[in-house]
C-alpha atoms as a PDB file:
ATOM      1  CA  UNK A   1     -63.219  74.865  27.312  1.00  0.00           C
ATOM      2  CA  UNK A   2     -65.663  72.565  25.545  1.00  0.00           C
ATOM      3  CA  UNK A   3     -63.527  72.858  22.467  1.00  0.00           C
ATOM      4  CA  UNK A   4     -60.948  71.665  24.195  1.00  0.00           C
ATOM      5  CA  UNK A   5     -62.475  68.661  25.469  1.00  0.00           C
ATOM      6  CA  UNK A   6     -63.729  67.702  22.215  1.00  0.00           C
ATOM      7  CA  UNK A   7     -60.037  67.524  20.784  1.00  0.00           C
ATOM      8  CA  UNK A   8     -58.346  66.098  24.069  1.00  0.00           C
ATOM      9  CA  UNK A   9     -61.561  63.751  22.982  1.00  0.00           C
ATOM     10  CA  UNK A  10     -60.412  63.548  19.454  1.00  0.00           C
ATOM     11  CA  UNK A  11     -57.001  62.651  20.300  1.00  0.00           C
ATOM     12  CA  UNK A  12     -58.154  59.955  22.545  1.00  0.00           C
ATOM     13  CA  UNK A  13     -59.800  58.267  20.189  1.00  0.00           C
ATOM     14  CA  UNK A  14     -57.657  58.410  17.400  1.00  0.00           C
ATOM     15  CA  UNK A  15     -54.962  56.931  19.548  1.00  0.00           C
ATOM     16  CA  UNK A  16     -57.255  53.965  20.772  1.00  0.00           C
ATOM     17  CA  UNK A  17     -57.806  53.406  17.151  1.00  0.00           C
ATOM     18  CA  UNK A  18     -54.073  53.344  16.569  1.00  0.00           C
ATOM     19  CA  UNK A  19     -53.304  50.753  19.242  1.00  0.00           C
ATOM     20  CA  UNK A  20     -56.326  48.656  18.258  1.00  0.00           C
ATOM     21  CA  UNK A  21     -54.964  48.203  14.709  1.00  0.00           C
ATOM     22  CA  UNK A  22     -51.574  47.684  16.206  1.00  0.00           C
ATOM     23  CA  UNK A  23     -52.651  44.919  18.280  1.00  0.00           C
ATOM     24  CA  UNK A  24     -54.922  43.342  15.722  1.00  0.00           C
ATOM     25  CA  UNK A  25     -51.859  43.309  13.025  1.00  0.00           C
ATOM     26  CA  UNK A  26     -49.812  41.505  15.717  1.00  0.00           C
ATOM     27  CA  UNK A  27     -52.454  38.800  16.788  1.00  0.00           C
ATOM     28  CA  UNK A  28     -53.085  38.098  12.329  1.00  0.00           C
ATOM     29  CA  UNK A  29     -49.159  37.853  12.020  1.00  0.00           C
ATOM     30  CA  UNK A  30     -48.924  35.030  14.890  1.00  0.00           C
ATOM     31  CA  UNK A  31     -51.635  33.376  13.700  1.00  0.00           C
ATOM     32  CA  UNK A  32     -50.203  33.466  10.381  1.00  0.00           C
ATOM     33  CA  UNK A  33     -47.166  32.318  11.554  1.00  0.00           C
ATOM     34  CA  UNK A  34     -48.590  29.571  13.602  1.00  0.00           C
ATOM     35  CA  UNK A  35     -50.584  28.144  10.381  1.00  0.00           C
ATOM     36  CA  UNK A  36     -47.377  27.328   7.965  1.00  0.00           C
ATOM     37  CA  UNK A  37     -46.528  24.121   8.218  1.00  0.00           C
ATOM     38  CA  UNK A  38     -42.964  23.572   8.618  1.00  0.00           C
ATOM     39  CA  UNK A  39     -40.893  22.497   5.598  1.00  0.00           C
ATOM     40  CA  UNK A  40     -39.991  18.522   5.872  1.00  0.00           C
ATOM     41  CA  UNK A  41     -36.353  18.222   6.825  1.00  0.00           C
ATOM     42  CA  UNK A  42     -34.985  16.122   3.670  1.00  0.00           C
ATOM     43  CA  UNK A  43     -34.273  12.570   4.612  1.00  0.00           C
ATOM     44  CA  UNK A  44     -31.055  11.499   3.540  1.00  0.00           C
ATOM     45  CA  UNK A  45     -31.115   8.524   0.509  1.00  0.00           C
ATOM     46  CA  UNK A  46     -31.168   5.226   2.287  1.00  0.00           C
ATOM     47  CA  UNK A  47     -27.545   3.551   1.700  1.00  0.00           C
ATOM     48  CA  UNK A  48     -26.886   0.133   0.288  1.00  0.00           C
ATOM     49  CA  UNK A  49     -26.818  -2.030   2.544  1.00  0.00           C
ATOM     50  CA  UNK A  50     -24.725  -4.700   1.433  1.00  0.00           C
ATOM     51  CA  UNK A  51     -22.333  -3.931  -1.781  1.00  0.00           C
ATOM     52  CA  UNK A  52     -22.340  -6.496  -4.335  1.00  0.00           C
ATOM     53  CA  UNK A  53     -19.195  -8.214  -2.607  1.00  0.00           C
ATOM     54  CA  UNK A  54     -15.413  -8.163  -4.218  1.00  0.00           C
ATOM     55  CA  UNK A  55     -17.252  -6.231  -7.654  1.00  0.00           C
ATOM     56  CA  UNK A  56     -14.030  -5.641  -9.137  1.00  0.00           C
ATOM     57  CA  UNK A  57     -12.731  -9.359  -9.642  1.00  0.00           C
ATOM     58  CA  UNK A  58     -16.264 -10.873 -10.586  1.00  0.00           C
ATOM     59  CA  UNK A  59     -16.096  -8.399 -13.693  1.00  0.00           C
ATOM     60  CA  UNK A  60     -12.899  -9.439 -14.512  1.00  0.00           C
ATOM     61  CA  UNK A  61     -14.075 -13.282 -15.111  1.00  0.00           C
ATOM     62  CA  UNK A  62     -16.647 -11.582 -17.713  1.00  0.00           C
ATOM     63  CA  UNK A  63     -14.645 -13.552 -20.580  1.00  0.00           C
ATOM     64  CA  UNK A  64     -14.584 -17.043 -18.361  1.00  0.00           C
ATOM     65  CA  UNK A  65     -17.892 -19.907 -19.206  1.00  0.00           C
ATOM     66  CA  UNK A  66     -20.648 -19.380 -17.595  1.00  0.00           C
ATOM     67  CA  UNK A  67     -19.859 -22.503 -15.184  1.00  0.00           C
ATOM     68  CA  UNK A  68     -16.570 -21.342 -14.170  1.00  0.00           C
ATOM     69  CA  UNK A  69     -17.840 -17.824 -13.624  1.00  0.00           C
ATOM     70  CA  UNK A  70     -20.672 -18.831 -10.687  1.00  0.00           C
ATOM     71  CA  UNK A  71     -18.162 -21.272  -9.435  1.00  0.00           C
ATOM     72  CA  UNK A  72     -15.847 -18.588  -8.507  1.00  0.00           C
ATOM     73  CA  UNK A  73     -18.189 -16.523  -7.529  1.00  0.00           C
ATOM     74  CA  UNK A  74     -19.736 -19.254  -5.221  1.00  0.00           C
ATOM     75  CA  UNK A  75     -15.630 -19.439  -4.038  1.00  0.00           C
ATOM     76  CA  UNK A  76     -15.845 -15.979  -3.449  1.00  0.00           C
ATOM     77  CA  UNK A  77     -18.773 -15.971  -1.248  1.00  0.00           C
ATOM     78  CA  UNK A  78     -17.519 -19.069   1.257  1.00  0.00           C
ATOM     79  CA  UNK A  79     -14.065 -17.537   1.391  1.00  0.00           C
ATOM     80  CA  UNK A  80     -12.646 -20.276  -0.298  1.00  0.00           C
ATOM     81  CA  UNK A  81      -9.803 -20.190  -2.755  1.00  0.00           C
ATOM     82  CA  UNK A  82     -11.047 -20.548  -6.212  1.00  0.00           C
ATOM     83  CA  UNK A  83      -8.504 -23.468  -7.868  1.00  0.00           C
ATOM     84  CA  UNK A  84      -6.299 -22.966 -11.140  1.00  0.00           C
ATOM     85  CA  UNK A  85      -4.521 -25.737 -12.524  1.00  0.00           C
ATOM     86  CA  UNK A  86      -2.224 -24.441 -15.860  1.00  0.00           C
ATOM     87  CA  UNK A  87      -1.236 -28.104 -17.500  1.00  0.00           C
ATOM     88  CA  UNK A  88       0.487 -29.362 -20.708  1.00  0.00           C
ATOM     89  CA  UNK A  89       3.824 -29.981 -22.438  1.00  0.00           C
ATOM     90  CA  UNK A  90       7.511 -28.112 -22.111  1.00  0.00           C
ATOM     91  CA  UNK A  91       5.631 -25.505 -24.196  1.00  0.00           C
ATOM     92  CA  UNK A  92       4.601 -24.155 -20.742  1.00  0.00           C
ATOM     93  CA  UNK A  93       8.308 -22.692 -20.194  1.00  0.00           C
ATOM     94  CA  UNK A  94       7.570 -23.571 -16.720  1.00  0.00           C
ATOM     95  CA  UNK A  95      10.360 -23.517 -15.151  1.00  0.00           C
ATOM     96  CA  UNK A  96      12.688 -20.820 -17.690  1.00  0.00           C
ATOM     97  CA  UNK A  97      10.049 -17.753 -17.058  1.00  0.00           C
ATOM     98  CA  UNK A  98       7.307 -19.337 -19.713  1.00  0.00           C
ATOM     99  CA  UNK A  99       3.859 -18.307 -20.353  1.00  0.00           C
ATOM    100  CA  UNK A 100       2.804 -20.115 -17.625  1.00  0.00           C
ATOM    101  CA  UNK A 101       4.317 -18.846 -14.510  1.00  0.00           C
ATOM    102  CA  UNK A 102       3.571 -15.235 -16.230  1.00  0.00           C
ATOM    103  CA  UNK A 103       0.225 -15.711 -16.284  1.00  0.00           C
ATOM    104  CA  UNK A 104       0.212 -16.968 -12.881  1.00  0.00           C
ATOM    105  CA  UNK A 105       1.731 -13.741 -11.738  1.00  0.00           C
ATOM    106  CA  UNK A 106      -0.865 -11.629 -13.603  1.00  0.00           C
ATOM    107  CA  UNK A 107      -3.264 -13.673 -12.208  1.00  0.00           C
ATOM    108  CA  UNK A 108      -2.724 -13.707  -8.443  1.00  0.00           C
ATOM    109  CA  UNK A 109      -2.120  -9.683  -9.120  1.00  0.00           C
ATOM    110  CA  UNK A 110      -5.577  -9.558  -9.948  1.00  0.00           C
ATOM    111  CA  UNK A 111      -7.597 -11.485  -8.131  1.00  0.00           C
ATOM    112  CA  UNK A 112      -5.207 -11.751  -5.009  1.00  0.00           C
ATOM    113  CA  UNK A 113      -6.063 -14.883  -2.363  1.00  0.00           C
ATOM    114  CA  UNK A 114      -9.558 -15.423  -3.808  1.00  0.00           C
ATOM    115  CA  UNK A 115      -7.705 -17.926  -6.087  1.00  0.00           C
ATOM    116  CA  UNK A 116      -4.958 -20.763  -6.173  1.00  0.00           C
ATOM    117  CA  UNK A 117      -2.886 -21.200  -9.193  1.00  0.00           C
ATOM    118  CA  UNK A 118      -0.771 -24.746  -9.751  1.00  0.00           C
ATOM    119  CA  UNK A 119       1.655 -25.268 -12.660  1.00  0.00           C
ATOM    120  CA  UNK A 120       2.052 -28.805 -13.978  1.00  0.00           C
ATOM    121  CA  UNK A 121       4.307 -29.300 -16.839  1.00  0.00           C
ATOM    122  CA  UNK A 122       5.289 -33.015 -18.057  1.00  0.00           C
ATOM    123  CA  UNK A 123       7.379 -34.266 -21.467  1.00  0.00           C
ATOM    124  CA  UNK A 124       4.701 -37.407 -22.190  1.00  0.00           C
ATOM    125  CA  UNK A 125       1.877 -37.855 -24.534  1.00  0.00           C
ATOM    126  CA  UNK A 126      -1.740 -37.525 -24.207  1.00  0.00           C
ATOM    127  CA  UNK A 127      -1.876 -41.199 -24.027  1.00  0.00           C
ATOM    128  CA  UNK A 128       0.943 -41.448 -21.530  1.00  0.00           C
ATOM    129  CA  UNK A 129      -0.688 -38.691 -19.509  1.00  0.00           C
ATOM    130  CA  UNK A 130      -4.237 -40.378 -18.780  1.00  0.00           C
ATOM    131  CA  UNK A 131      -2.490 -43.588 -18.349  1.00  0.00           C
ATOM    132  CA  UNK A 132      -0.400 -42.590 -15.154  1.00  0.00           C
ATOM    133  CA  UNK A 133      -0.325 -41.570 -12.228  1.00  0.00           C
ATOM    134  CA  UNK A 134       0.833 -37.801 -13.798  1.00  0.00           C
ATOM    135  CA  UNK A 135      -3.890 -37.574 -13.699  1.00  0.00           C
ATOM    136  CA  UNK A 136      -3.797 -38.272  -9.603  1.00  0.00           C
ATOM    137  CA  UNK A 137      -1.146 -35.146  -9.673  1.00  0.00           C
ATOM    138  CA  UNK A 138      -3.044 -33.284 -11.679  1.00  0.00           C
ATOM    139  CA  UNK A 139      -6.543 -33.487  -9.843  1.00  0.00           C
ATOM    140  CA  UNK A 140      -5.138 -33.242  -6.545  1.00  0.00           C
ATOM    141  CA  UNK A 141      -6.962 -31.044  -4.229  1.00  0.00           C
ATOM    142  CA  UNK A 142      -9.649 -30.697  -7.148  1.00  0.00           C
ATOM    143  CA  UNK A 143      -9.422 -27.964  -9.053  1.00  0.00           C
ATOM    144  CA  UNK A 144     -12.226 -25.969 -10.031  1.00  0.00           C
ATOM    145  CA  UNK A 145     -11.020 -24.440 -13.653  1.00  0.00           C
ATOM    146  CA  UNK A 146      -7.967 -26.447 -15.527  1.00  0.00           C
ATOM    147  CA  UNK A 147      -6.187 -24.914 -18.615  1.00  0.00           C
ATOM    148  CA  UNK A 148      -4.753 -27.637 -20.413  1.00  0.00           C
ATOM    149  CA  UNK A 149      -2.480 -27.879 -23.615  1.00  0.00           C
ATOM    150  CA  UNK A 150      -3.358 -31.303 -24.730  1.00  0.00           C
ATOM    151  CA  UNK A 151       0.705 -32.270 -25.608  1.00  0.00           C
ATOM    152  CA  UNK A 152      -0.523 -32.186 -29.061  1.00  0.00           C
ATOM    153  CA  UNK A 153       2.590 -30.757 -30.268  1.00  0.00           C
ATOM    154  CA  UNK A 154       4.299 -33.733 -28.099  1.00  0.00           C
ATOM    155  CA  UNK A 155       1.749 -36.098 -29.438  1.00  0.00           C
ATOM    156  CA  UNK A 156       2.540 -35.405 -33.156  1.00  0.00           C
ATOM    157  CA  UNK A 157       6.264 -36.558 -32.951  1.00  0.00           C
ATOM    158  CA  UNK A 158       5.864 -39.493 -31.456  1.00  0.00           C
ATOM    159  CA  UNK A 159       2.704 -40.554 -34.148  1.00  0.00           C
ATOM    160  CA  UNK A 160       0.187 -40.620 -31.753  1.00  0.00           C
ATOM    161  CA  UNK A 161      -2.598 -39.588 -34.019  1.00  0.00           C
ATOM    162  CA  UNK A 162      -6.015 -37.462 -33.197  1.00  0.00           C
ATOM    163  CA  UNK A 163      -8.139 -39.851 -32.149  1.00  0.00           C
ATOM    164  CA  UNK A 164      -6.143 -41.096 -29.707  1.00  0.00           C
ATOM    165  CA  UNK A 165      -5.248 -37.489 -28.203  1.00  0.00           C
ATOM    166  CA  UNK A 166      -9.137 -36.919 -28.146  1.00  0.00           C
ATOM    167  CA  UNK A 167     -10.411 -40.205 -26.360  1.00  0.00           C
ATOM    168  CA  UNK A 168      -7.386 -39.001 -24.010  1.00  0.00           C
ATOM    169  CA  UNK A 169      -9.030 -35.845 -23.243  1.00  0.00           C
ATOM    170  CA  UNK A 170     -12.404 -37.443 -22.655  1.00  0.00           C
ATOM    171  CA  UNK A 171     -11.072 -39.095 -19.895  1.00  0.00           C
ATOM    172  CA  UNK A 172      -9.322 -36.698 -18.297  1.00  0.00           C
ATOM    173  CA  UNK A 173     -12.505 -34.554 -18.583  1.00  0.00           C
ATOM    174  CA  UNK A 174     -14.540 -37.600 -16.719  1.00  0.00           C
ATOM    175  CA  UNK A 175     -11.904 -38.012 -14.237  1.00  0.00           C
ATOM    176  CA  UNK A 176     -11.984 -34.099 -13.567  1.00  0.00           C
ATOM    177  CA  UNK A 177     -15.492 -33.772 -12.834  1.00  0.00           C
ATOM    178  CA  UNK A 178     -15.542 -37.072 -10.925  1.00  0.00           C
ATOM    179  CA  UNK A 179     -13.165 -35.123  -8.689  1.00  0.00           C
ATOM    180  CA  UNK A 180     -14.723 -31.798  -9.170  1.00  0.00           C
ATOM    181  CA  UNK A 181     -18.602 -32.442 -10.877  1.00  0.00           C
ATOM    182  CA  UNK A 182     -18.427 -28.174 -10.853  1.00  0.00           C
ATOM    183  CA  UNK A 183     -15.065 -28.169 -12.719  1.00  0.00           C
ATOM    184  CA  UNK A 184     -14.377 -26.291 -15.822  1.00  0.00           C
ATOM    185  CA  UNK A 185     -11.796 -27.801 -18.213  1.00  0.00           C
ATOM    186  CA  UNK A 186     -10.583 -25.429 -21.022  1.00  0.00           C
ATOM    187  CA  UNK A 187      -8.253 -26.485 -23.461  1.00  0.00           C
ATOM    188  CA  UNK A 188      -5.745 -24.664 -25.921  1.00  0.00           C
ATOM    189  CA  UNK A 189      -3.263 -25.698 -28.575  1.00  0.00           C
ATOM    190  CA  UNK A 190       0.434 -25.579 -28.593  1.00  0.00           C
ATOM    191  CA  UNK A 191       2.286 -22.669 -30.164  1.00  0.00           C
ATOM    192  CA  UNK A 192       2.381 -23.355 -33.651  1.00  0.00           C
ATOM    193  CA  UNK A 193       5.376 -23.891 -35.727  1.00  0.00           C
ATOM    194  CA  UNK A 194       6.738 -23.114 -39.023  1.00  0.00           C
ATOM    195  CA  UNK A 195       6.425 -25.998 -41.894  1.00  0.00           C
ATOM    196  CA  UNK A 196       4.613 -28.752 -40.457  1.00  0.00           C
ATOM    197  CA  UNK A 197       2.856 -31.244 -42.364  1.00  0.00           C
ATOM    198  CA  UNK A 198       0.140 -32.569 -40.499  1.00  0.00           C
ATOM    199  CA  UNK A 199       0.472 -30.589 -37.414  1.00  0.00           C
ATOM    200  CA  UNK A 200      -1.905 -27.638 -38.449  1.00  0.00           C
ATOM    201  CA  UNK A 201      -4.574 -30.079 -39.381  1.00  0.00           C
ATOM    202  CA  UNK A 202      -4.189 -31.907 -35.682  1.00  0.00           C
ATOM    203  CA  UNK A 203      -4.729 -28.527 -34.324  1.00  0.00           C
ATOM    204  CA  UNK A 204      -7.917 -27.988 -36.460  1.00  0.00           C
ATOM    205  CA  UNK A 205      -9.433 -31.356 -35.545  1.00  0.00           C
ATOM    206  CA  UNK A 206      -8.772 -30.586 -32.146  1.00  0.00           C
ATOM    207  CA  UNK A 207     -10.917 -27.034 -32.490  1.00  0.00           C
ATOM    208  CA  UNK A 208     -13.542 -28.906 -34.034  1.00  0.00           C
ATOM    209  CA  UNK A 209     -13.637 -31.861 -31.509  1.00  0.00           C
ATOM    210  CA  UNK A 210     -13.864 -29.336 -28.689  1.00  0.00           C
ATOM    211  CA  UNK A 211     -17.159 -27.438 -30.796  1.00  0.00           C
ATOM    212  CA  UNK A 212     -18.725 -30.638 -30.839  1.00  0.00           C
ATOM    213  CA  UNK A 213     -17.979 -31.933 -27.473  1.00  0.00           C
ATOM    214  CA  UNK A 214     -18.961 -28.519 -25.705  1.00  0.00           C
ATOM    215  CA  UNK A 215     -15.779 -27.469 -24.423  1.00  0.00           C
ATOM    216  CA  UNK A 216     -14.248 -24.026 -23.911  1.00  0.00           C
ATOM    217  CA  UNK A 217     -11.233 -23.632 -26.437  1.00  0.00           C
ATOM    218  CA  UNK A 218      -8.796 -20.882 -26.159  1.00  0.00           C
ATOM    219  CA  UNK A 219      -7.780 -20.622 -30.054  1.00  0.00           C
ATOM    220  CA  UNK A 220      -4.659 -18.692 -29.456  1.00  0.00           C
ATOM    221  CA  UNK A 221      -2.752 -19.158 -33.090  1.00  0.00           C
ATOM    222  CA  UNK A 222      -4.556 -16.252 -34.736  1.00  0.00           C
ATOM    223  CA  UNK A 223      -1.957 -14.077 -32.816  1.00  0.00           C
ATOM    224  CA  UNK A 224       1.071 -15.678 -34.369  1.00  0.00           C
ATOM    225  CA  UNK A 225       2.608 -14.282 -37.315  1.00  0.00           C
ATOM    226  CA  UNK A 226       1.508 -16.923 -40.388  1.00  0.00           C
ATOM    227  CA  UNK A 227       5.167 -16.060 -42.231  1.00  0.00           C
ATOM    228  CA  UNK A 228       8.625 -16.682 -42.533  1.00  0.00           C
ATOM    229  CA  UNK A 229       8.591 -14.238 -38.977  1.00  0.00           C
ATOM    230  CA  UNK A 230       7.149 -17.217 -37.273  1.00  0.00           C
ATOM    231  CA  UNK A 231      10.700 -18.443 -36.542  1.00  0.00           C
ATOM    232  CA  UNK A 232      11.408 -15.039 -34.181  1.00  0.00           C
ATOM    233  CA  UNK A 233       8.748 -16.458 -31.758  1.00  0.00           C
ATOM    234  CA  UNK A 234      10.392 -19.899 -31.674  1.00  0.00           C
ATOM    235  CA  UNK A 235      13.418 -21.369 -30.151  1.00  0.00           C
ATOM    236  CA  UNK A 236      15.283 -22.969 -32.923  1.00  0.00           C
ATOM    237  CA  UNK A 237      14.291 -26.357 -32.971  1.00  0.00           C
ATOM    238  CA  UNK A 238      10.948 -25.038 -32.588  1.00  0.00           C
ATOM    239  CA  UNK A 239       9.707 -27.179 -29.697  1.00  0.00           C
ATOM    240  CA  UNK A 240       9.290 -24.497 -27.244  1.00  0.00           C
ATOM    241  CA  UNK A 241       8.576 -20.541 -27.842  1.00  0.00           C
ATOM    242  CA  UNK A 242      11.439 -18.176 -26.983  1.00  0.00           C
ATOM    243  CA  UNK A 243      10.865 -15.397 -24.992  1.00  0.00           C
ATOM    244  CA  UNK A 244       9.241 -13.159 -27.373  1.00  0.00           C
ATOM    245  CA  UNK A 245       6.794 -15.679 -27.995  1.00  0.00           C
ATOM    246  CA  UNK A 246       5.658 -16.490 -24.198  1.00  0.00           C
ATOM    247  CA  UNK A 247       5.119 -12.939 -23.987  1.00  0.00           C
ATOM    248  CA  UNK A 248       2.709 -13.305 -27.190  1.00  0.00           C
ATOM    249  CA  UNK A 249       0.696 -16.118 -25.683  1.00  0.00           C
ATOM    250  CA  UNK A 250       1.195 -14.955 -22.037  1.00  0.00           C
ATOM    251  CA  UNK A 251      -0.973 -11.505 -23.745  1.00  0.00           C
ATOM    252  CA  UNK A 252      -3.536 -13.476 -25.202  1.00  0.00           C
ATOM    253  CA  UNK A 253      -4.151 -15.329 -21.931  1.00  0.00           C
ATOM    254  CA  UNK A 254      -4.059 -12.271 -19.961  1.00  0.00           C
ATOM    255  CA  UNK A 255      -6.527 -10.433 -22.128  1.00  0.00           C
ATOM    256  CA  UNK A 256      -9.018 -13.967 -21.437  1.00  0.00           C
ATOM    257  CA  UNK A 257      -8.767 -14.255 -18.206  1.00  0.00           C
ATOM    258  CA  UNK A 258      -8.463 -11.016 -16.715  1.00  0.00           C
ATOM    259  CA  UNK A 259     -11.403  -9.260 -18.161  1.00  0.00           C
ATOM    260  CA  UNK A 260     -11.215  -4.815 -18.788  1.00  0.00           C
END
């Protein structure tokens, strides 16, 4: 009987032992638990808040003066209509499907209503020009940016010699930014033409009055052929390109002010 007792005893024990241990791995594990700190939940990147407006069309004025570029961008940011005025001689093919109205296509295409675009064509001199009432036309409204062939090709048929065609432009350029003091006046030649005497060296004072007067020049003849091939760019009495050679200087243009 004792014997007994001492492993009903034995049994006892052992199973308190059991159950202690139990309970003690339990209680550690909780505790354990308890004691991790919980893993931060990952906050999401904060978002811009406020995209660099219209991005698109301010990189496409990368090629435009510095001026003309914060101007537009100014434009841009009062939701007004940034101002193009395209101006010079019958070279413009304004209204037979020219250069001109081709650029103004690929223009509004690309920077949609954040800009106006005007077409002014006239068959006068430079002289003629700032001496009429063809200027009060030409700054109406004010335009912020004007592209201007200088009739230079107009200018050399009818003798009116550099200097005169320069002190035009001067005036037109003071007259501009009394109208517009932000204004950006860029100037280009005509197309040039095969033969000419004195013409190419009207052109080349023209280049170098614009250097030294500070004024953005669009020096378009290096993409005309320089040969006999010349001619299947021009109408026949050269005044005017043909349709070939719009397309040519239309390109150019393009490539300027519309920006990759």
């Amino acid at each position: 009987m004792k014997q007994f007792l001492l492993v009903l005893l034995a049994i006892a024990c052992g199973a308190v032992l059991v159950m202690g241990n139990h309970y003690w791995q339990e209680r550690t594990n909780q505790k354990a638990v308890a004691n991790v700190e919980p893993k931060p939940v990952p906050e999401e990147a904060p978002k811009q808040e406020e995209e660099e407006k219209d991005p698109v069309a301010k990189d496409l004025t990368a090629n435009w003066p510095d001026a003309a570029r914060e101007t537009y961008e100014k434009k841009v940011d009062e939701g007004s209509p940034f101002k193009i005025v395209i101006m010079g001689s019958p070279a413009l093919g304004a209204s037979e499907g020219g250069w001109a109205p081709q650029l103004k296509e690929s223009l509004l295409s690309a920077y949609g209503d954040t800009i106006e675009v005007s077409i002014l064509e006239w068959d006068t001199t430079s002289v003629e020009f700032v001496n009429s009432s063809d200027v009060d036309i030409a700054l109406d409204g004010s335009p912020d940016l004007v592209l201007w062939e200088p009739f230079n090709l107009v200018d050399n048929s009818n003798r009116v010699g550099p200097v005169q065609n320069h002190e035009s432009i001067l005036i037109f350029d003071r007259k501009l930014h009394e109208a517009n003091e932000e204004a950006t006046l860029i100037l280009q030649p005509p197309h040039p033409i095969l033969k000419a005497t004195y013409y190419p060296s009207n052109i080349e004072d023209l280049k170098t009055f614009a250097g030294d007067e500070g004024i953005p020049y669009l020096d378009h003849w290096g993409e005309w052929p320089e040969d006999d091939t010349l001619t299947d760019y021009l109408v026949e009495d050269q005044d005017t390109p043909n349709a070939k050679g719009y397309t040519l200087w239309k390109d150019y243009l393009v490539d300027y002010f519309i920006a990759d």
